[in-house]
Protein backbone atom coordinates (compact mmCIF):
# COMPACT_ATOMS: atom_id res chain seq x y z
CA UNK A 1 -74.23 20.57 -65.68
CA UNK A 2 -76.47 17.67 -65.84
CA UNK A 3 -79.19 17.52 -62.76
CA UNK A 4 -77.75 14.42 -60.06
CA UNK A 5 -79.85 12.92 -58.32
CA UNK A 6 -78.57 10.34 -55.55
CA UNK A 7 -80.66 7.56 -54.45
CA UNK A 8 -79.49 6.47 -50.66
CA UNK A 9 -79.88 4.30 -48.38
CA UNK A 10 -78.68 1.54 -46.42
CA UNK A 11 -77.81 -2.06 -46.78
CA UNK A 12 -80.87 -3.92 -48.36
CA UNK A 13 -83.18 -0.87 -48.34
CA UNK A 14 -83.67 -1.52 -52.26
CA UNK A 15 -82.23 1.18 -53.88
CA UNK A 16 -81.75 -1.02 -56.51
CA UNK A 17 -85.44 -1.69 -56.96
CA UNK A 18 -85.96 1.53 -56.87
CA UNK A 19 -83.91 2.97 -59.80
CA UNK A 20 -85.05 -0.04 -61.68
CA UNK A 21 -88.33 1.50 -61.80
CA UNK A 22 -87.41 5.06 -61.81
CA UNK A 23 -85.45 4.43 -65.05
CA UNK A 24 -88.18 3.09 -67.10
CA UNK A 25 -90.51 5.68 -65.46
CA UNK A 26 -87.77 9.17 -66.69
CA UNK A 27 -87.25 7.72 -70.08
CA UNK A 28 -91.09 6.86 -70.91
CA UNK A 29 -91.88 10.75 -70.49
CA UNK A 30 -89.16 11.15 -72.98
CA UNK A 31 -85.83 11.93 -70.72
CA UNK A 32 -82.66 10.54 -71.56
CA UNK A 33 -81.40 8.78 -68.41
CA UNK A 34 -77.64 7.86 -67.21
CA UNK A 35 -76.82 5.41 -63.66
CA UNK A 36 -73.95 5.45 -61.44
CA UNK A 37 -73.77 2.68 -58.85
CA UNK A 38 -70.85 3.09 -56.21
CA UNK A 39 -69.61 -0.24 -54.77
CA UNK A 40 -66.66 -0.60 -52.13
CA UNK A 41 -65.79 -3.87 -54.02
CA UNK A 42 -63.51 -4.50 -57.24
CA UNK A 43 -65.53 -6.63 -60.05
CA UNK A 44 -64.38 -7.71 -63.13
CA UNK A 45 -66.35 -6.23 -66.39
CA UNK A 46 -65.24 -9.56 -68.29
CA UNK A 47 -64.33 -13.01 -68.30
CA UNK A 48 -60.72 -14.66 -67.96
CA UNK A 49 -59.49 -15.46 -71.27
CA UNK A 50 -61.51 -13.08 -72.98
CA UNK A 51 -60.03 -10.50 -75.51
CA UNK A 52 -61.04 -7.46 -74.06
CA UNK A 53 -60.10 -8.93 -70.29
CA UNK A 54 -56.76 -10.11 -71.98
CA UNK A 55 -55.74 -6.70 -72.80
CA UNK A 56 -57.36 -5.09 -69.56
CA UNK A 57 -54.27 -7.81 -67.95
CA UNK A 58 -51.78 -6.35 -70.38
CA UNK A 59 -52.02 -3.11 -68.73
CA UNK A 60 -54.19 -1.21 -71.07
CA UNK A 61 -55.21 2.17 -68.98
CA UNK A 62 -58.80 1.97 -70.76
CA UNK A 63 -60.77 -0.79 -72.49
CA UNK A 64 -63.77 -0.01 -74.86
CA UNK A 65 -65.74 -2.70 -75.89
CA UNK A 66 -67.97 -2.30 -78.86
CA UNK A 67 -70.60 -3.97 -79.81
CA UNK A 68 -73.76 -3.93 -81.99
CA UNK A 69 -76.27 -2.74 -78.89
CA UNK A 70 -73.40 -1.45 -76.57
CA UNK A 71 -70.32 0.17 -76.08
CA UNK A 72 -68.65 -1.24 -72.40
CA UNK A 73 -65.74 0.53 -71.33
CA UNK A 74 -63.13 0.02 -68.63
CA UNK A 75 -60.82 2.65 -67.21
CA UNK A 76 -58.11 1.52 -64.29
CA UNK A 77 -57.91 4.45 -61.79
CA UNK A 78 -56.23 3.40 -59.19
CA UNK A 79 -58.04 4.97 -56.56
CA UNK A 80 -61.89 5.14 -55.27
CA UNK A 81 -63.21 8.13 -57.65
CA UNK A 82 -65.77 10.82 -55.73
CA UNK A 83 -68.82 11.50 -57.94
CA UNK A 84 -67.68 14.42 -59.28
CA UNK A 85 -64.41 11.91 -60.76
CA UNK A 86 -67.33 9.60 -61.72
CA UNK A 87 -69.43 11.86 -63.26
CA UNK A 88 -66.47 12.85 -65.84
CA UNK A 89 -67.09 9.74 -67.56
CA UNK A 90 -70.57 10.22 -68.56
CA UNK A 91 -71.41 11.96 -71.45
CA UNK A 92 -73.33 15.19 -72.22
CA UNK A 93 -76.09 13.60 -73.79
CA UNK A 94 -78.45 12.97 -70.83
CA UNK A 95 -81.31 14.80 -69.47
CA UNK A 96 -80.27 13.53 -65.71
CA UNK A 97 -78.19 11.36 -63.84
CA UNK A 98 -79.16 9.01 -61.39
CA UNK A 99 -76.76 7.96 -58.69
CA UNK A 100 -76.63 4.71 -56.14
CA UNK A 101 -74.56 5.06 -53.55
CA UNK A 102 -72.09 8.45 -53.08
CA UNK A 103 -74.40 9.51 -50.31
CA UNK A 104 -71.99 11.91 -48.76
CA UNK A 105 -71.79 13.98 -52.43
CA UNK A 106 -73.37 17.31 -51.95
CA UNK A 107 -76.30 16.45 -54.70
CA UNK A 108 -80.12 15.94 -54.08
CA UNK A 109 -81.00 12.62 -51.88
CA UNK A 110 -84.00 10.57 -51.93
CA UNK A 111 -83.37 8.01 -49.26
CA UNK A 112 -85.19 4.43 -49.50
CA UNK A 113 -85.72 3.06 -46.02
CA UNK A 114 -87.52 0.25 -45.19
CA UNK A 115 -89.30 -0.56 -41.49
CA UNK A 116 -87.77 -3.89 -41.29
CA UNK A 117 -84.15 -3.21 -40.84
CA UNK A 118 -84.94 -0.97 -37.70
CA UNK A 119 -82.36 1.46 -38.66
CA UNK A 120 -82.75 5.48 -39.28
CA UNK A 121 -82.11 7.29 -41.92
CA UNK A 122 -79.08 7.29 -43.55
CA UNK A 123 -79.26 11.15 -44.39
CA UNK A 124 -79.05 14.45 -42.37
CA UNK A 125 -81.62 16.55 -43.25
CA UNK A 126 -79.73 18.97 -45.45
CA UNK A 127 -80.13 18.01 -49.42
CA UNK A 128 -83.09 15.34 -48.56
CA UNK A 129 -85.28 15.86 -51.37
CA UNK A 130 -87.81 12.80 -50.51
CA UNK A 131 -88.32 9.94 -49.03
CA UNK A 132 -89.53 6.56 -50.31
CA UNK A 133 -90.18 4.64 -46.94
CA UNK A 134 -93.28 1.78 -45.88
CA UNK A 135 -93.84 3.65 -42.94
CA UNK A 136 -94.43 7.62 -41.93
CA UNK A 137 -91.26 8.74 -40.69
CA UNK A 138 -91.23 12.40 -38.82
CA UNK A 139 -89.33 14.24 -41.55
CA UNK A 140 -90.09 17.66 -43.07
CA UNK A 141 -89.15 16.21 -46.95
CA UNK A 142 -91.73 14.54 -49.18
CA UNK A 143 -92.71 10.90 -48.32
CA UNK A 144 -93.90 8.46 -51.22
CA UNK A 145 -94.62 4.25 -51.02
CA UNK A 146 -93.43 2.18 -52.80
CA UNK A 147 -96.30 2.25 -54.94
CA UNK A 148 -95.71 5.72 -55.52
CA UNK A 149 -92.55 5.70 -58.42
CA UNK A 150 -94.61 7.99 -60.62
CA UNK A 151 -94.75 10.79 -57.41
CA UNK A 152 -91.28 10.28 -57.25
CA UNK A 153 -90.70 11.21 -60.78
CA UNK A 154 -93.18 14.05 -60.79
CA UNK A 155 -91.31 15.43 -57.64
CA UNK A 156 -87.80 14.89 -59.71
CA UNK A 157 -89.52 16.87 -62.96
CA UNK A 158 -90.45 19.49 -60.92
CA UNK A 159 -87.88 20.47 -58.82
CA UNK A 160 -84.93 19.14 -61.14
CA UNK A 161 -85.72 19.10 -65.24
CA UNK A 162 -89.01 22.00 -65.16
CA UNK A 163 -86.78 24.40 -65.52
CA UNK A 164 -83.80 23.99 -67.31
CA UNK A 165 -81.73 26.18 -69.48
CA UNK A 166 -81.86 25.74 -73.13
CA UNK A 167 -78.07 24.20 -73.03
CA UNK A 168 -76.11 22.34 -71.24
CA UNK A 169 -72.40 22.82 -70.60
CA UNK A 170 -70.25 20.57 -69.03
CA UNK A 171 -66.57 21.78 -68.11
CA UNK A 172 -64.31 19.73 -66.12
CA UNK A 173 -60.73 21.21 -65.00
CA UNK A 174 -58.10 18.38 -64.42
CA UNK A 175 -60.92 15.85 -63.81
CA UNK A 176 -63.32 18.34 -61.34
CA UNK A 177 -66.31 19.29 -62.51
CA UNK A 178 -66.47 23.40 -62.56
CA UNK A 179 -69.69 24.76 -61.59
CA UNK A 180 -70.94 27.54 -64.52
CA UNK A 181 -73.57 30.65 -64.39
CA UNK A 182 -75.85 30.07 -67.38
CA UNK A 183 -74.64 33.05 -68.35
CA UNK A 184 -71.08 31.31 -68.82
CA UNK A 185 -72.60 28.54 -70.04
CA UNK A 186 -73.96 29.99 -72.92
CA UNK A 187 -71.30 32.41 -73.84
CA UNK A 188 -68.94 29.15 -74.02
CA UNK A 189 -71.71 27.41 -75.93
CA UNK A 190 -72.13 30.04 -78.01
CA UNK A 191 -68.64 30.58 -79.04
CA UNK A 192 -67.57 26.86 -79.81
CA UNK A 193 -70.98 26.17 -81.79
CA UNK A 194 -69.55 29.65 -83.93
CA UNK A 195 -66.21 28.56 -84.37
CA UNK A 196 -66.95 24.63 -85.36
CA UNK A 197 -69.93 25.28 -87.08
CA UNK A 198 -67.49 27.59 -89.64
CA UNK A 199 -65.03 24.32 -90.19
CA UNK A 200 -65.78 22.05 -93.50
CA UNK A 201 -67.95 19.61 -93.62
CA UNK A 202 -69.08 19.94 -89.77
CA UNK A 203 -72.55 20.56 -90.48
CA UNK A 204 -75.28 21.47 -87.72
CA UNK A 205 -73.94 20.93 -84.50
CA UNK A 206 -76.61 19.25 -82.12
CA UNK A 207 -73.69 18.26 -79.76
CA UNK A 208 -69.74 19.21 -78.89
CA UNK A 209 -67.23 17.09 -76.75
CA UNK A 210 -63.90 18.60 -76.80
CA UNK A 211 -60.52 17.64 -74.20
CA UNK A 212 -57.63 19.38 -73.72
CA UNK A 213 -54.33 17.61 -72.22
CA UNK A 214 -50.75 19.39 -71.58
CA UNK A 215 -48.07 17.05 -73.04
CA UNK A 216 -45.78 17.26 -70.04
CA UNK A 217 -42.21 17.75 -71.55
């Protein structure tokens, strides 16, 4: 699975700010970077009167929006997802996610806190993997400023992309993520790369995404 990292905090701590700067930071030492941002409130991707906010009204289950920069897509739910429902709609083709929000998900924290708002930290101390705080807070888990977004990164590199298998497998069972030894991993790898790479016209395969769905009936 892709390494998750979780970025907490609360109310106007500047997460925000934070994985603004983180994301430039990643991708100029040549990762490939995904965001989630969690919000408790339901916003509109498009304008009234628009085409692809005409057929979102419709009742279309999923919008994709293409354009020559972007693709936008929008997929009614109709529920709050976890991460692990969230994380089923990124793609394999990221070196690490970073996630806003979700704070409760069993992934790596690094919790932005700010003096000002006179509040403690949002985290327990299980899964806090820094801090990013204006003043020295009496926590065993690394502390960086807000100077400090390139500490921050080295800290992620280290403990999260150093050491990564040579593949990345991504299996998700009726929309939850299943958790696979690299041993697994590979052998699944391994046996779909065989099996496509032997069908015309495929080519060399630098990436698979295959879904399976029972017809009910």
């Amino acid at each position: 699975m892709i390494p998750v990292v979780c970025i907490a905090g609360h109310s106007g701590s500047g997460k925000t700010t934070l994985l603004e700067r983180l994301v430039p930071e990643l991708k100029g030492r040549g990762y490939r970077v995904a965001a989630i941002k969690h919000t408790d409130k339901d916003v509109e991707w498009d304008h009234p009167g628009k085409d692809s906010w005409r057929l979102a009204a419709a009742g279309s289950d999923q919008i994709v929006l293409s354009t020559p920069s972007r693709v936008m897509t929008s997929t009614l739910v109709g529920k709050d997802l976890s991460l692990d429902g969230a994380l089923r709609f990124v793609g394999g083709d990221y070196d690490i996610i970073l996630v806003e929000g979700f704070h409760e998900a069993g992934v790596p924290r690094i919790e932005v806190h700010r003096r000002e708002l006179g509040r403690g930290l949002l985290s327990d101390r299980h899964g806090l993997m820094a801090v990013v705080s204006d003043e020295k807070l009496n926590v065993a888990a690394p502390q960086f400023s807000w100077d400090d977004v390139g500490g921050v990164a080295d800290l992620i590199v280290r403990k999260l992309l150093s050491s990564r298998d040579d593949v990345d497998v991504g299996l998700f069972v009726n929309g939850v993520p299943v958790r696979l030894s690299p041993f697994v991993a590979q052998f699944i790898a391994s046996t779909m790369e065989g099996m496509v790479s032997a069908l015309k016209g495929v080519g060399e395969v630098s990436s698979l995404d295959l879904w399976v769905r029972k017809k009910s009936g």
